[in-house]
Protein backbone atom coordinates (compact mmCIF):
# COMPACT_ATOMS: atom_id res chain seq x y z
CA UNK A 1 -7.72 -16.11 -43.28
CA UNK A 2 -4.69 -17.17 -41.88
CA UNK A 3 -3.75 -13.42 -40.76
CA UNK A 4 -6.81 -13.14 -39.17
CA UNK A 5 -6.74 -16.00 -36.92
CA UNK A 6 -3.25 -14.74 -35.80
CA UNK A 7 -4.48 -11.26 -35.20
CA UNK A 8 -7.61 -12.78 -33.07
CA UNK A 9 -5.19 -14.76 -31.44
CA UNK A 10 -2.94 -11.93 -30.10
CA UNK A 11 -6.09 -10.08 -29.08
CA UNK A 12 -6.69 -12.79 -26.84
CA UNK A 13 -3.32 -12.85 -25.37
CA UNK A 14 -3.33 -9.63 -24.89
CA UNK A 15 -6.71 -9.49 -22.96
CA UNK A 16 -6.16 -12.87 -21.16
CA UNK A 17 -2.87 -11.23 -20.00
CA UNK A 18 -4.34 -8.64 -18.37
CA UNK A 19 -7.47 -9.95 -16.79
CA UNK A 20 -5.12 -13.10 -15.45
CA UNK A 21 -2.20 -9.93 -14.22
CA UNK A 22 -3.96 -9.41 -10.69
CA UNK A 23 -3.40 -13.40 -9.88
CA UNK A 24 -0.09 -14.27 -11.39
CA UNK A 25 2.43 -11.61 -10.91
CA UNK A 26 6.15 -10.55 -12.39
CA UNK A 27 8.66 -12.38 -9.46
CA UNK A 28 10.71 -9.04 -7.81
CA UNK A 29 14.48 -9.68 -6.84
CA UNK A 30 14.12 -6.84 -4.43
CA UNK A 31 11.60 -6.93 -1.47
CA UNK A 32 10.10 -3.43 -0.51
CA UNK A 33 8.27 -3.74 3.06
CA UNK A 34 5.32 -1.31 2.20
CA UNK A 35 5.07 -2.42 -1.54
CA UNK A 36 3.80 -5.69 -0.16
CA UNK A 37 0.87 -4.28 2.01
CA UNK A 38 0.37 -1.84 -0.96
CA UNK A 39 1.35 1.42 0.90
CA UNK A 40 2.07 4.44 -1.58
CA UNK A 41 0.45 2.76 -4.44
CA UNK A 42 -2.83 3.63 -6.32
CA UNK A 43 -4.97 0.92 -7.51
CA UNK A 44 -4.21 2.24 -11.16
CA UNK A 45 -0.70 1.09 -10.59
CA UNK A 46 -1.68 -2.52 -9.42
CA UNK A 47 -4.56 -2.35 -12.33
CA UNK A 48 -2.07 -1.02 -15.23
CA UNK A 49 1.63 -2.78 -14.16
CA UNK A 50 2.98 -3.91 -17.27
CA UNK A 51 5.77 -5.73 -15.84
CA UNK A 52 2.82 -8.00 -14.30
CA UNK A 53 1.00 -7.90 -17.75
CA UNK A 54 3.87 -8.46 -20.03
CA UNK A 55 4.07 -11.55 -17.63
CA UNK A 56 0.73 -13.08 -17.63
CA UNK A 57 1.01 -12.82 -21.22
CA UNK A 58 4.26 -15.17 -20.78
CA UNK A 59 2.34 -17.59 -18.95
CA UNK A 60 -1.00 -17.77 -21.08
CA UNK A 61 0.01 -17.38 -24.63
CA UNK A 62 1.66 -20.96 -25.01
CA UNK A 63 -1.75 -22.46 -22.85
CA UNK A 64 -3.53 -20.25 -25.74
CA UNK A 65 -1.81 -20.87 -28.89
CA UNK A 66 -1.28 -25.02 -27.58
CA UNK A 67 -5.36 -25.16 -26.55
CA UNK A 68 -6.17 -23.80 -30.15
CA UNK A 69 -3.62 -25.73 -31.62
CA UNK A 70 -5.39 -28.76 -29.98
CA UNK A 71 -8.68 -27.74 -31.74
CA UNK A 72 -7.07 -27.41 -35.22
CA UNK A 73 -5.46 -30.86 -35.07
CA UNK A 74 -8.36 -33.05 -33.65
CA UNK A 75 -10.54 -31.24 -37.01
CA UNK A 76 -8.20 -31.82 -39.31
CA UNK A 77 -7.60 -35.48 -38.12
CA UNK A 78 -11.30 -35.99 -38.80
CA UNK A 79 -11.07 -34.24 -42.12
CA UNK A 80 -12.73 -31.04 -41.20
CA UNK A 81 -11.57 -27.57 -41.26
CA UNK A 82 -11.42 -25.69 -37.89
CA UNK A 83 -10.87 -21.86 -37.53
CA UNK A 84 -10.51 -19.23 -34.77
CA UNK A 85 -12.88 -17.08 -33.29
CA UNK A 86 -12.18 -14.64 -30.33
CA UNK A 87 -15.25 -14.50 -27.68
CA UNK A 88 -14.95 -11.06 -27.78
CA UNK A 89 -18.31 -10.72 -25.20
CA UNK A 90 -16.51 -13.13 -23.40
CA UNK A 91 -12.77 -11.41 -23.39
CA UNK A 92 -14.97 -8.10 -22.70
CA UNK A 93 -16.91 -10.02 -19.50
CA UNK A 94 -13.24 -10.60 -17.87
CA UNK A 95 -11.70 -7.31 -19.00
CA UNK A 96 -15.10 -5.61 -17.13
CA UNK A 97 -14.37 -8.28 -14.33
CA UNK A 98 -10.67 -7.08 -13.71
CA UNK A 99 -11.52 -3.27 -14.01
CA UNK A 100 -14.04 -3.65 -11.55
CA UNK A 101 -11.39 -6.11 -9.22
CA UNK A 102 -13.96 -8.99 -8.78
């Protein structure tokens, strides 16, 4: 069961990471003039940046795991058992969401 939580766990990193790359991006060192108005660039290549993905993943995974985390504890200090389910409609809402660039 354990493996399974983990696995649901990662699938929501993974998502959350990419619906939350358009809003928190990877920091540049180097400033290109036209890559800030988004001159030469498809949308694809805002949409599919991995740098800003691998990123957002950075940020939300500890908010993730420590918000779950949170659950566990408070059920287990009451004696109960708590486990973790994905929203996958919900991870698929905000996946559609970002696609579409609401």
């Amino acid at each position: 069961m354990l493996l399974f939580e983990i696995i649901q766990i990662v699938i929501t990193i993974l998502a959350l990471g990419f619906i939350f790359s358009g809003m928190i991006k990877s920091p540049k060192l180097e400033s290109d003039p036209l890559e800030q108005y988004g001159y030469g660039k498809s949308r694809w290549h805002d949409l599919l940046n991995w740098e800003n993905i691998k990123f957002a993943m950075m940020i939300t995974a500890p908010a993730v795991i420590l918000h779950e985390l949170g659950h566990k504890f408070s059920a287990m200090g009451y004696g109960l058992e708590a486990v973790y389910h994905m929203s996958l409609f919900g991870l698929a809402i905000g996946v559609i969401l970002r696609l579409i660039g609401f």
